[in-house]
N, C-alpha and C. Protein backbone atom coordinates (compact mmCIF):
# COMPACT_ATOMS: atom_id res chain seq x y z
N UNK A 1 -23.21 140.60 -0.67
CA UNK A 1 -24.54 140.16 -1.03
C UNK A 1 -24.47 139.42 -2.37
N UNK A 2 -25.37 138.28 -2.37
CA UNK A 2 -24.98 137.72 -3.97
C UNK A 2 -26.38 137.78 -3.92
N UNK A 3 -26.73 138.16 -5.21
CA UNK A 3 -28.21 137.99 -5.99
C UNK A 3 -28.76 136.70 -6.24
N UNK A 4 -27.32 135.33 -6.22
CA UNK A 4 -27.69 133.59 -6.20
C UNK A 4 -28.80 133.95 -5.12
N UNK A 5 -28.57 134.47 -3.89
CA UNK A 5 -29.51 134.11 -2.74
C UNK A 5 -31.49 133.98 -3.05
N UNK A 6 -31.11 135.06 -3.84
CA UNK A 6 -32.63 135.02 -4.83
C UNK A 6 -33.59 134.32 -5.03
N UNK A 7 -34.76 134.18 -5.78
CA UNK A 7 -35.53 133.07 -6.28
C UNK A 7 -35.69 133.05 -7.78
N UNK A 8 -34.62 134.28 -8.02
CA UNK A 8 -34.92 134.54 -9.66
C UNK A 8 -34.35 133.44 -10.55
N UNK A 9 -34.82 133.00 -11.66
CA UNK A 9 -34.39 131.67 -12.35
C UNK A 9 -33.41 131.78 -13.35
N UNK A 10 -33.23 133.17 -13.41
CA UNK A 10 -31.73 133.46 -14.43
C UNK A 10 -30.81 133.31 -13.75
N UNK A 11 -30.20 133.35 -12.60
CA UNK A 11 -29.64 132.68 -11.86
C UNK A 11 -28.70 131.73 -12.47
N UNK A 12 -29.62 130.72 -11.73
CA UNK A 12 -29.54 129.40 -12.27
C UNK A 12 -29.11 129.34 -13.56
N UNK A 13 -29.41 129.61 -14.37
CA UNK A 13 -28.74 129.67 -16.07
C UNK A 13 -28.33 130.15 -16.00
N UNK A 14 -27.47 131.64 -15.65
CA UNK A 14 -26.38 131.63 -15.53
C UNK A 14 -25.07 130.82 -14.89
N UNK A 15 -25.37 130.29 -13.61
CA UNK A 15 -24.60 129.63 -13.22
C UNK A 15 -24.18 128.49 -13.90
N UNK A 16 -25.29 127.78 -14.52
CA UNK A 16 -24.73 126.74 -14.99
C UNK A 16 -24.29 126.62 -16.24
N UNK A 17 -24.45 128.29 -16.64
CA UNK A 17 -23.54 128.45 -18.00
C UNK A 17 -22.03 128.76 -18.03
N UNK A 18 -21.61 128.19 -16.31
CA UNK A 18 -20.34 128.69 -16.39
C UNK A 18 -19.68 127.28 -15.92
N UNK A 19 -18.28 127.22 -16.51
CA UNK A 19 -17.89 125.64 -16.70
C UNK A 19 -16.75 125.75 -16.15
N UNK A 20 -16.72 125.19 -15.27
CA UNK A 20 -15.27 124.94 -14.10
C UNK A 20 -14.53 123.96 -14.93
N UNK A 21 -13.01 124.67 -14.77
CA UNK A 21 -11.81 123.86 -14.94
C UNK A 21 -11.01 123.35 -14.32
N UNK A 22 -10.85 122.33 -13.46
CA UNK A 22 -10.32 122.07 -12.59
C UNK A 22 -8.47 122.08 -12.86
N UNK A 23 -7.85 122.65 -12.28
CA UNK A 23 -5.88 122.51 -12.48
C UNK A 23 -5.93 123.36 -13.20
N UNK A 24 -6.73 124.69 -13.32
CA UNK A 24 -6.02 125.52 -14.45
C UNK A 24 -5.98 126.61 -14.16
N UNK A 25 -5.21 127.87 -14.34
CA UNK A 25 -4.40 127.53 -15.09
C UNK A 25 -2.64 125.96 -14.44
N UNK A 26 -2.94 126.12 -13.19
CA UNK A 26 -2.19 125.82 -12.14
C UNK A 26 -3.09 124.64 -11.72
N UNK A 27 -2.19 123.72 -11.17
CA UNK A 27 -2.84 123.00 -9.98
C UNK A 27 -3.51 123.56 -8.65
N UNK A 28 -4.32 122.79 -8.76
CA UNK A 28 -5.09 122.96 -7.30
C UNK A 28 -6.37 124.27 -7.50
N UNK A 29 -6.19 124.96 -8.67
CA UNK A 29 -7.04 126.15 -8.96
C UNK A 29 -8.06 125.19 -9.95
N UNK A 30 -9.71 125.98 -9.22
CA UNK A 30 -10.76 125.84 -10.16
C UNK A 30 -10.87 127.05 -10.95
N UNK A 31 -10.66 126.70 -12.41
CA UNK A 31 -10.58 128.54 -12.94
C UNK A 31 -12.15 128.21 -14.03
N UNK A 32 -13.00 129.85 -13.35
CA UNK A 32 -14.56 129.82 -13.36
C UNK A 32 -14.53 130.61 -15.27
N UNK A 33 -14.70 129.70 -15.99
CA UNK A 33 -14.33 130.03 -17.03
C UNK A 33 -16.04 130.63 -18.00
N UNK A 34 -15.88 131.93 -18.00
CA UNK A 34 -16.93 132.88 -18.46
C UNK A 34 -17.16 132.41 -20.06
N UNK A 35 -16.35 131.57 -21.25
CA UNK A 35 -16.36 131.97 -22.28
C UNK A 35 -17.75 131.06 -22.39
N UNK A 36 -18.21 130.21 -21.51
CA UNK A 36 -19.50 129.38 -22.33
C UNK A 36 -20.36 129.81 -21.43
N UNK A 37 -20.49 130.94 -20.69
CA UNK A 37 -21.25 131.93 -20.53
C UNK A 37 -21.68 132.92 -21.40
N UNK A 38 -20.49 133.34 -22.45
CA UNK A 38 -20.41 134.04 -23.40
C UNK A 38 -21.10 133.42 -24.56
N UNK A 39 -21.42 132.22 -25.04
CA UNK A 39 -21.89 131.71 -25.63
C UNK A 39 -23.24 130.98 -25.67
N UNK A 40 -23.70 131.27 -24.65
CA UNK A 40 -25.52 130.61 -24.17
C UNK A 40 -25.51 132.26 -24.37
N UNK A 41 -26.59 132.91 -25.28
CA UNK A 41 -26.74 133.95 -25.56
C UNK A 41 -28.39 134.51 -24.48
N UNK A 42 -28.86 133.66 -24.28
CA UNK A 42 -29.50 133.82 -23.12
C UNK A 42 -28.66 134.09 -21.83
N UNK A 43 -28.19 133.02 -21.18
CA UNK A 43 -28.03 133.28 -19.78
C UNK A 43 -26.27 135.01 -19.90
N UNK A 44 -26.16 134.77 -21.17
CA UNK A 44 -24.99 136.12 -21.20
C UNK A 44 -26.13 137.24 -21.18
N UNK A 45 -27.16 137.50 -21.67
CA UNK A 45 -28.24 138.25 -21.64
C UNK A 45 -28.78 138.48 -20.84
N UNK A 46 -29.03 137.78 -19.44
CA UNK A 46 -29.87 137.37 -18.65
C UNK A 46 -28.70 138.23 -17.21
N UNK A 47 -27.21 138.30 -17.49
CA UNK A 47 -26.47 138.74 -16.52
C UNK A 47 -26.40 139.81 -17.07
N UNK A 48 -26.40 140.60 -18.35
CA UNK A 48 -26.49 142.01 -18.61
C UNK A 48 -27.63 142.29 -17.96
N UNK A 49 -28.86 141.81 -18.06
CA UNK A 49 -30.39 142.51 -17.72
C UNK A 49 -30.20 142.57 -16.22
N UNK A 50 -29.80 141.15 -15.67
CA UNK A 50 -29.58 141.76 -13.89
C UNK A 50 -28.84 142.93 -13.30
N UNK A 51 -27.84 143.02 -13.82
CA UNK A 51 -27.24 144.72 -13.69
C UNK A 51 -27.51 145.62 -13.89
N UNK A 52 -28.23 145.87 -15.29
CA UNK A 52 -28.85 146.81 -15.68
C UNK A 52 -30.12 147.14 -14.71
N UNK A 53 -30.75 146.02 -14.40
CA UNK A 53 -31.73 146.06 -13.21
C UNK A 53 -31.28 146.87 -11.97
N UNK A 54 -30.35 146.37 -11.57
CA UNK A 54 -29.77 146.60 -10.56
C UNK A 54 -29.72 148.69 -10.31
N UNK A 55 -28.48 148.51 -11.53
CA UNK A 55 -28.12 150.10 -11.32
C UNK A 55 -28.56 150.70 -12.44
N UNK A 56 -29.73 150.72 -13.26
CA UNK A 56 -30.15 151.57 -13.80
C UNK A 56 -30.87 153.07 -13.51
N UNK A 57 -31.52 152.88 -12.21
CA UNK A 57 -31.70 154.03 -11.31
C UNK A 57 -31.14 154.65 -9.87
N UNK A 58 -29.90 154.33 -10.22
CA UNK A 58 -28.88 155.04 -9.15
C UNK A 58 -27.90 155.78 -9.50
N UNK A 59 -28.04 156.59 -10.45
CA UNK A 59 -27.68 157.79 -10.99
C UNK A 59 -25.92 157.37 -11.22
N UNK A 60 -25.70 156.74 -11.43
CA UNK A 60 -24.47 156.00 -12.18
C UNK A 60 -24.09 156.67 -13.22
N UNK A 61 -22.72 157.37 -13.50
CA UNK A 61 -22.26 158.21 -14.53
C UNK A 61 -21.11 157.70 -14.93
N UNK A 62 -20.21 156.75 -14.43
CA UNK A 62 -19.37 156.42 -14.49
C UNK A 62 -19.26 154.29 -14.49
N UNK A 63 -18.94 153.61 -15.57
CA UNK A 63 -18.71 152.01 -15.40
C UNK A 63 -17.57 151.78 -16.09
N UNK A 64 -16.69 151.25 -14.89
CA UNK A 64 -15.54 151.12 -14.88
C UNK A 64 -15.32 149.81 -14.85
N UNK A 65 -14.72 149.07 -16.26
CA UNK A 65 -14.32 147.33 -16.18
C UNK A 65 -13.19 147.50 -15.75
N UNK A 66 -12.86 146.29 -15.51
CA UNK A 66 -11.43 146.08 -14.68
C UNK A 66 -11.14 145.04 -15.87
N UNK A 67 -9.73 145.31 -16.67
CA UNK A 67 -9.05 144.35 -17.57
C UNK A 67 -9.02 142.94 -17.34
N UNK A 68 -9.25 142.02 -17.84
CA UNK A 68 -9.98 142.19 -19.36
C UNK A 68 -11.26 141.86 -19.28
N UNK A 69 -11.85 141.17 -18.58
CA UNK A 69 -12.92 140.41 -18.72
C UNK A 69 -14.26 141.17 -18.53
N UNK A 70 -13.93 142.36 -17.49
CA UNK A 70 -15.10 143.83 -16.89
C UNK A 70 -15.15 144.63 -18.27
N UNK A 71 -14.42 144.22 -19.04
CA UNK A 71 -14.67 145.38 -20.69
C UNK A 71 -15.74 144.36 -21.60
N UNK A 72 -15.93 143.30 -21.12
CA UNK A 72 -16.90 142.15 -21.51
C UNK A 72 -18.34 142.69 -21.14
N UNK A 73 -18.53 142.83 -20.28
CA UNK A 73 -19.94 143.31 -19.30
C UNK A 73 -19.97 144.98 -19.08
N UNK A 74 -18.70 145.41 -19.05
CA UNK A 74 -19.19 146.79 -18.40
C UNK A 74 -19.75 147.64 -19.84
N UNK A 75 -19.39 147.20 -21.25
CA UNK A 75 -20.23 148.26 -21.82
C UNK A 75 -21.54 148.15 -22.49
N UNK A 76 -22.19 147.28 -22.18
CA UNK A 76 -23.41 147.09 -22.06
C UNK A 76 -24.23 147.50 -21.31
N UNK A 77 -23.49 147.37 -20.17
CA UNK A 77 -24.47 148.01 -18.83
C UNK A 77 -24.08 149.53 -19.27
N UNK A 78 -22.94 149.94 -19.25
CA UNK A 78 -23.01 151.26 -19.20
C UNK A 78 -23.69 152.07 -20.25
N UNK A 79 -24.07 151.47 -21.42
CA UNK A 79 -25.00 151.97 -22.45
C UNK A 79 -26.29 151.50 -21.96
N UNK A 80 -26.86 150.71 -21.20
CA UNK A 80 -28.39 150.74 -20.96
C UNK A 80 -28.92 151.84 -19.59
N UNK A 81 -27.58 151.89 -18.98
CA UNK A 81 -27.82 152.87 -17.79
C UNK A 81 -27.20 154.41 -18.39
N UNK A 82 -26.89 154.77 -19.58
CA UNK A 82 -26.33 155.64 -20.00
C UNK A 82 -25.02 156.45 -19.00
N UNK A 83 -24.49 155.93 -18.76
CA UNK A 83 -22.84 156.16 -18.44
C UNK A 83 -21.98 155.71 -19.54
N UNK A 84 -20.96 156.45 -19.23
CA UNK A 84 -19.38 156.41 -20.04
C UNK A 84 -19.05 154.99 -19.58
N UNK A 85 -17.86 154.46 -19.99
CA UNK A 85 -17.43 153.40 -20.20
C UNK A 85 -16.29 154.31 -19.58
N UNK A 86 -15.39 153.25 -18.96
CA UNK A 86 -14.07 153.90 -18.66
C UNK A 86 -13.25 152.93 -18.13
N UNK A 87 -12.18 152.39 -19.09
CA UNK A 87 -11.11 150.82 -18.90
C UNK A 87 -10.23 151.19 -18.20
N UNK A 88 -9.90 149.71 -17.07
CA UNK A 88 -8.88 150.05 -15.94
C UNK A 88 -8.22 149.46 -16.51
N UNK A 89 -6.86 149.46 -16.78
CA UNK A 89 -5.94 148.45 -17.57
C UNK A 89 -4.77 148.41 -16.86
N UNK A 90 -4.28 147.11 -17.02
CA UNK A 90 -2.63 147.05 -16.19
C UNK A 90 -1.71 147.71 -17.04
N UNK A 91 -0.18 147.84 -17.32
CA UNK A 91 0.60 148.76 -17.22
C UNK A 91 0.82 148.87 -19.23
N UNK A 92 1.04 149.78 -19.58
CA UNK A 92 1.55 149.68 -21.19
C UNK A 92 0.82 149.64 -21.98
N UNK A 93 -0.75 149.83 -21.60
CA UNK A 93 -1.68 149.23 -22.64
C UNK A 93 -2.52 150.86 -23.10
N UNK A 94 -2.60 151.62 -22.62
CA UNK A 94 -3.10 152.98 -22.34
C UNK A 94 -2.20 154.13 -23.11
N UNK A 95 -2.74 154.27 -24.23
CA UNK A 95 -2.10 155.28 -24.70
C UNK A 95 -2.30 156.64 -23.79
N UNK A 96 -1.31 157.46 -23.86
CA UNK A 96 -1.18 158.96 -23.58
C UNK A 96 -1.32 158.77 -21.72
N UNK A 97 -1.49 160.25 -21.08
CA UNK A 97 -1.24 160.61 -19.79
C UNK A 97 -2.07 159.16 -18.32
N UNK A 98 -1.76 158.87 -17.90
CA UNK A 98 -2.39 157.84 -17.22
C UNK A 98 -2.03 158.05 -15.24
N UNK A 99 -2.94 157.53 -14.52
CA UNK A 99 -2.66 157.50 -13.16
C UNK A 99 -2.76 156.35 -12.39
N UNK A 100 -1.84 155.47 -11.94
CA UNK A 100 -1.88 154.68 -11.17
C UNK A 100 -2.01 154.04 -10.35
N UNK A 101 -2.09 152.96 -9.87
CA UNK A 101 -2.34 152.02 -8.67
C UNK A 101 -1.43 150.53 -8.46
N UNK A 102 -0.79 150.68 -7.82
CA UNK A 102 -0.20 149.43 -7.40
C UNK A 102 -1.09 148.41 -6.25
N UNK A 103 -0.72 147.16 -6.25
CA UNK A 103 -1.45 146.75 -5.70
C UNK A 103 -1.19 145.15 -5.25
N UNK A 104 -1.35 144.35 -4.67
CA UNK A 104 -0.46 143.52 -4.35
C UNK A 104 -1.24 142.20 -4.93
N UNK A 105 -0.90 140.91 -4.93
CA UNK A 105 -1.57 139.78 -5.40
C UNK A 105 -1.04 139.07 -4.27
N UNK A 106 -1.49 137.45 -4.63
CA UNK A 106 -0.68 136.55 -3.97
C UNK A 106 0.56 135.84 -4.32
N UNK A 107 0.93 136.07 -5.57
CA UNK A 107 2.23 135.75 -5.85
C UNK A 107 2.73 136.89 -6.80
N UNK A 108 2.76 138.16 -6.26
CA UNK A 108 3.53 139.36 -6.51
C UNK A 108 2.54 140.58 -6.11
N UNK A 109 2.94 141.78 -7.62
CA UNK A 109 2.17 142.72 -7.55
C UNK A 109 2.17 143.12 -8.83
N UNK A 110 0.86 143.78 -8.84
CA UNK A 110 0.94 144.53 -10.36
C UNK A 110 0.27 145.76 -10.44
N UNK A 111 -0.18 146.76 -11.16
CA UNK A 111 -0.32 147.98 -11.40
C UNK A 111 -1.51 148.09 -12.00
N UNK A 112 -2.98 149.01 -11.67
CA UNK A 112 -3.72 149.31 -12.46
C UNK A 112 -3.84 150.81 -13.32
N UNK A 113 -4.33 151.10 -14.29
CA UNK A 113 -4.25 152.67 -14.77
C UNK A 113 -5.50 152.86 -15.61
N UNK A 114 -5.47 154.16 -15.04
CA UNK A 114 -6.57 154.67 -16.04
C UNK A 114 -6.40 155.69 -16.36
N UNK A 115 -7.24 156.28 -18.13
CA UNK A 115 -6.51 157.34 -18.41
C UNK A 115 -6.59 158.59 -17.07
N UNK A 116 -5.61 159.98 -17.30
CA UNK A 116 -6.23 161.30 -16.70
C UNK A 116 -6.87 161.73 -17.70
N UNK A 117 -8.27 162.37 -16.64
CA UNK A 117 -9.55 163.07 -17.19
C UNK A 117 -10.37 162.00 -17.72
N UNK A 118 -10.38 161.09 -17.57
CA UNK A 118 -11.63 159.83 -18.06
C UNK A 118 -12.17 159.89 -16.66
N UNK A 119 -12.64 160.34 -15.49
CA UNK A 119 -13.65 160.97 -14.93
C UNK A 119 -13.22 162.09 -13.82
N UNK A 120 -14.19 162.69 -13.45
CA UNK A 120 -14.03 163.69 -12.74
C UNK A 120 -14.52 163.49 -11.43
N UNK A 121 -14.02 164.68 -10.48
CA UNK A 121 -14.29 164.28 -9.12
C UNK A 121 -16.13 164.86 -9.05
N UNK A 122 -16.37 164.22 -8.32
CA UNK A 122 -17.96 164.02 -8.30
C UNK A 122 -18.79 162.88 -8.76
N UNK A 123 -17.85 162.69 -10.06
CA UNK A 123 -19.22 161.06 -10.37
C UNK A 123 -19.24 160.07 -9.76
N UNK A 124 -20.51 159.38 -9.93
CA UNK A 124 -20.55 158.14 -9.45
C UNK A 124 -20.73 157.17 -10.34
N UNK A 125 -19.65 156.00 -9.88
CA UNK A 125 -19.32 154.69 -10.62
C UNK A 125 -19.59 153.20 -9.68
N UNK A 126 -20.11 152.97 -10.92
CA UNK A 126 -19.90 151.02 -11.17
C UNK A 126 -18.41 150.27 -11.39
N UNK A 127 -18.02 149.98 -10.59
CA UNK A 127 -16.55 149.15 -11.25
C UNK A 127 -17.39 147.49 -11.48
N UNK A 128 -17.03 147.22 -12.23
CA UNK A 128 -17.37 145.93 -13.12
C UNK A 128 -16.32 145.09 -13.00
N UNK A 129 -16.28 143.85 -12.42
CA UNK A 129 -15.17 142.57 -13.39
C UNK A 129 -16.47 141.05 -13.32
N UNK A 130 -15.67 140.36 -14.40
CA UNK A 130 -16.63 139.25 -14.21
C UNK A 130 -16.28 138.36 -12.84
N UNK A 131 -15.15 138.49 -12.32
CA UNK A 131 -15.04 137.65 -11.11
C UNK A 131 -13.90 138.37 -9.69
N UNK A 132 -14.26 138.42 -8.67
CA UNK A 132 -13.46 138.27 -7.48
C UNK A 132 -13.30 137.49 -6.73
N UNK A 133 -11.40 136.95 -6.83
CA UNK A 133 -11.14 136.36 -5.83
C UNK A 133 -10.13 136.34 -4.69
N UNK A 134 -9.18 137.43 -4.54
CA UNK A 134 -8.53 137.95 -3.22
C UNK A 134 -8.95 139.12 -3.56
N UNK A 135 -9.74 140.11 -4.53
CA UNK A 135 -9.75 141.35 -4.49
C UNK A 135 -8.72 142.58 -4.57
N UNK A 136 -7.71 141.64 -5.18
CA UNK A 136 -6.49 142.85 -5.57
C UNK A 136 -6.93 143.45 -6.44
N UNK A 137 -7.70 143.37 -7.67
CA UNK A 137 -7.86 144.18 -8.32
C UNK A 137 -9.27 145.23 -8.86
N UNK A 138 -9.76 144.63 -8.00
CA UNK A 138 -11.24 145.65 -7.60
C UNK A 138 -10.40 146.69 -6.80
N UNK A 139 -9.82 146.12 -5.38
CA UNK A 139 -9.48 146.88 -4.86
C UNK A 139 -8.95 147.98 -5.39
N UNK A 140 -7.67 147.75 -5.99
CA UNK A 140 -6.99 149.07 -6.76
C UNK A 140 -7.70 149.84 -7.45
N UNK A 141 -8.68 149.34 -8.32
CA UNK A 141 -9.52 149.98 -9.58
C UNK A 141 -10.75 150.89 -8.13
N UNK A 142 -10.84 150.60 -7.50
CA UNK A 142 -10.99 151.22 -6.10
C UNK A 142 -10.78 152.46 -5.87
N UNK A 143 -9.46 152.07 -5.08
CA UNK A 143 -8.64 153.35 -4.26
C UNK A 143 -8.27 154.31 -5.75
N UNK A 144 -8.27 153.86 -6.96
CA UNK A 144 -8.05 154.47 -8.47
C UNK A 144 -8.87 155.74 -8.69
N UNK A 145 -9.81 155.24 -8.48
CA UNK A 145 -10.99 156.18 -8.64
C UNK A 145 -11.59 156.68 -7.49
N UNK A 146 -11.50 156.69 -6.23
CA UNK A 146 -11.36 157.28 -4.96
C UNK A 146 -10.39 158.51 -4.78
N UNK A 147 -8.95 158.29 -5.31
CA UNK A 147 -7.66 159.33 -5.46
C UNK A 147 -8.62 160.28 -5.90
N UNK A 148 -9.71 160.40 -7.31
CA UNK A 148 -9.54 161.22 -8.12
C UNK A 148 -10.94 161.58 -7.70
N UNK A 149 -11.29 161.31 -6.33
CA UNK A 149 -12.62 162.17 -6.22
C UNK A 149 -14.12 161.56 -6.69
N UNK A 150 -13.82 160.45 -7.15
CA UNK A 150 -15.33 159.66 -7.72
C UNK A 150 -15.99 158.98 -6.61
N UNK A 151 -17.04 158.78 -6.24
CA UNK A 151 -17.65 158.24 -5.38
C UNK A 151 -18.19 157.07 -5.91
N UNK A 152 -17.37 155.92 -5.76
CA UNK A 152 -17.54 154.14 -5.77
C UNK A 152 -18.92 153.76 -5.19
N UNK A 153 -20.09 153.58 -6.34
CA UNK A 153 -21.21 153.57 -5.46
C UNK A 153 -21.38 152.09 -4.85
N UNK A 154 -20.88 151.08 -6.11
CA UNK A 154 -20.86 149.29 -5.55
C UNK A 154 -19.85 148.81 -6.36
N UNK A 155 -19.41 147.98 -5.96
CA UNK A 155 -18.55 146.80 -7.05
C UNK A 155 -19.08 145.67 -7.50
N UNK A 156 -19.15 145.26 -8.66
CA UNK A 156 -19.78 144.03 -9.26
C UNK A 156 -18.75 143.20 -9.89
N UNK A 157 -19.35 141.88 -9.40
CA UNK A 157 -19.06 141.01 -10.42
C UNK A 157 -19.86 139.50 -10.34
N UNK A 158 -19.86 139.12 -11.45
CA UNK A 158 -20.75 137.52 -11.61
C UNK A 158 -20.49 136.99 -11.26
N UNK A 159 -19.14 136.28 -10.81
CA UNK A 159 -18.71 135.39 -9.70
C UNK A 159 -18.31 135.68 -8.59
N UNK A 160 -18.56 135.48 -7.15
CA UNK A 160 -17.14 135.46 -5.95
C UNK A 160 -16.78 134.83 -5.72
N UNK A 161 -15.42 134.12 -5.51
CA UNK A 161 -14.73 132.84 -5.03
C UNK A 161 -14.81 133.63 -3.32
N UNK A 162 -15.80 133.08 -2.54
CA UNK A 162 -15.79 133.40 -0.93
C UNK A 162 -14.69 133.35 -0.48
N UNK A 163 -14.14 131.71 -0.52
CA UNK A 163 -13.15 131.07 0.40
C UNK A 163 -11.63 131.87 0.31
N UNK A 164 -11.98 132.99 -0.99
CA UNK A 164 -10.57 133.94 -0.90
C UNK A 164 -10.80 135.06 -0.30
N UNK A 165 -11.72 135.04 0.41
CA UNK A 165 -12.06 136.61 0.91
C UNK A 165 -11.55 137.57 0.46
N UNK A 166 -11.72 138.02 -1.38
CA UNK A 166 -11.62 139.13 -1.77
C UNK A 166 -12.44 139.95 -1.09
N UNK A 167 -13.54 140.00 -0.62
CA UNK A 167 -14.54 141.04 -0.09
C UNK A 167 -14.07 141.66 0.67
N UNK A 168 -13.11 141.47 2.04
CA UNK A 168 -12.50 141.99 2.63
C UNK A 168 -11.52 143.24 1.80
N UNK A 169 -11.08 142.87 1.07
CA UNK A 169 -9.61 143.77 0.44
C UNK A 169 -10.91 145.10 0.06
N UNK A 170 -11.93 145.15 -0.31
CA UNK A 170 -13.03 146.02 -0.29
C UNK A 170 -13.47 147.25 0.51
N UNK A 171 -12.82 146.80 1.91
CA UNK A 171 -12.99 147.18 3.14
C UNK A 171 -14.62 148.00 3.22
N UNK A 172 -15.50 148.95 3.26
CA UNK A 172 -16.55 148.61 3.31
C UNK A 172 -18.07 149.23 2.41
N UNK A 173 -17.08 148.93 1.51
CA UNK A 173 -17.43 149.05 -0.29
C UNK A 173 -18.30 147.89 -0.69
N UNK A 174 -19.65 148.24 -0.83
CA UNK A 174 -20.55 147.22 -1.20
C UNK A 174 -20.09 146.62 -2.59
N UNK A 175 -20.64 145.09 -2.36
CA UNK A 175 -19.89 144.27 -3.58
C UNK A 175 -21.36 143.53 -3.67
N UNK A 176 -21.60 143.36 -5.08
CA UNK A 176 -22.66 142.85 -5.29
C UNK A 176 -22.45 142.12 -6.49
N UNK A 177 -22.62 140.24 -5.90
CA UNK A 177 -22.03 139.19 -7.11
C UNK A 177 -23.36 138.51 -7.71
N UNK A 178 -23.39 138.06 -8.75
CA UNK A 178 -24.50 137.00 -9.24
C UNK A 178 -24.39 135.57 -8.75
N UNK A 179 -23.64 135.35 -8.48
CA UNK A 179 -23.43 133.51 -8.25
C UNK A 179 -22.23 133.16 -7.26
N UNK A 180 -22.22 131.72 -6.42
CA UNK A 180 -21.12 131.96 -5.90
C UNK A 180 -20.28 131.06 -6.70
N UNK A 181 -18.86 130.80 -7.19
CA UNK A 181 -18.33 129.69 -7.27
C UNK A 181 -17.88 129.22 -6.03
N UNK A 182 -16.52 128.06 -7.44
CA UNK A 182 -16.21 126.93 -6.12
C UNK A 182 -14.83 127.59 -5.90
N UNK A 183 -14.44 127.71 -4.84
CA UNK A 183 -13.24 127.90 -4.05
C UNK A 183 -12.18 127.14 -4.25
């Protein structure tokens, strides 16, 4: 489900606060670049308030960003909906005891972690990133917090690249985006 489908007009300013790069980092990739999103202090405002909208009354105890860009958005929301904050990070970055996830990409694989005891079995979480696009790493930050008993209430993020059918790697884990990009 994307919230673009809408009639709401933050939307729109958001979207068009986000500035495609065409060849980057690679050829042939449009990379959906959040930082002059980050900088229209409205439409960056305007995608905190839609989330917060969103899951402020669905008993959310747990918002989980996905490195790096979900530690951008997720602790905002998680302080207006009063949940913990809780960072998924790839490998080395996590001081002390940690639990893992491997997980595959399209040109390899890599590892997500989060600390042990940064949540317990029973809560319910938000996983946060600003964008999905094959869903390797929602996914993992996923099955991450699934292992340990948390109940994944939706996945968010402000962009979906469709044409990669990350949504699928989801399997049938509601995903709820603000805008679509370009593929």
């Amino acid at each position: 489900m994307a919230a673009e489908d809408g009639k709401d007009p933050r939307l729109a300013r958001i979207s068009s606060a986000i500035r495609v790069i065409p060849d980057f980092p690679k050829p042939g990739i449009l990379f959906q670049d959040i930082t002059t999103l980050l900088l229209d202090t409205k439409a960056f405002k305007d995608t905190i308030d839609l989330f917060v909208e969103r899951y402020k009354d669905k008993e959310i105890s747990v918002v989980a960003g996905v490195e790096a860009r979900g530690f951008i958005f997720g602790p905002p929301i998680a302080l207006a909906i009063g949940a913990k904050f809780v960072p998924m990070r790839k490998p080395n970055k996590l001081p002390g005891k940690v639990i893992s996830e491997e997980y595959s990409l399209e040109y390899g694989t890599d590892i997500m972690e989060m600390h042990v005891g940064a949540v317990e079995a029973g809560e319910r979480a938000l996983i946060i990133d600003d964008l999905i696009a094959t869903g390797g790493t929602l996914g993992a930050a996923l099955r991450l917090l699934e292992r340990v008993g948390v109940h994944v209430v939706e996945c968010a993020c402000v962009i979906e690249l469709p044409g990669l059918k990350g949504r699928e790697r989801l399997g049938d884990k509601p995903l709820f985006v603000l805008v679509n990009g370009d593929a």
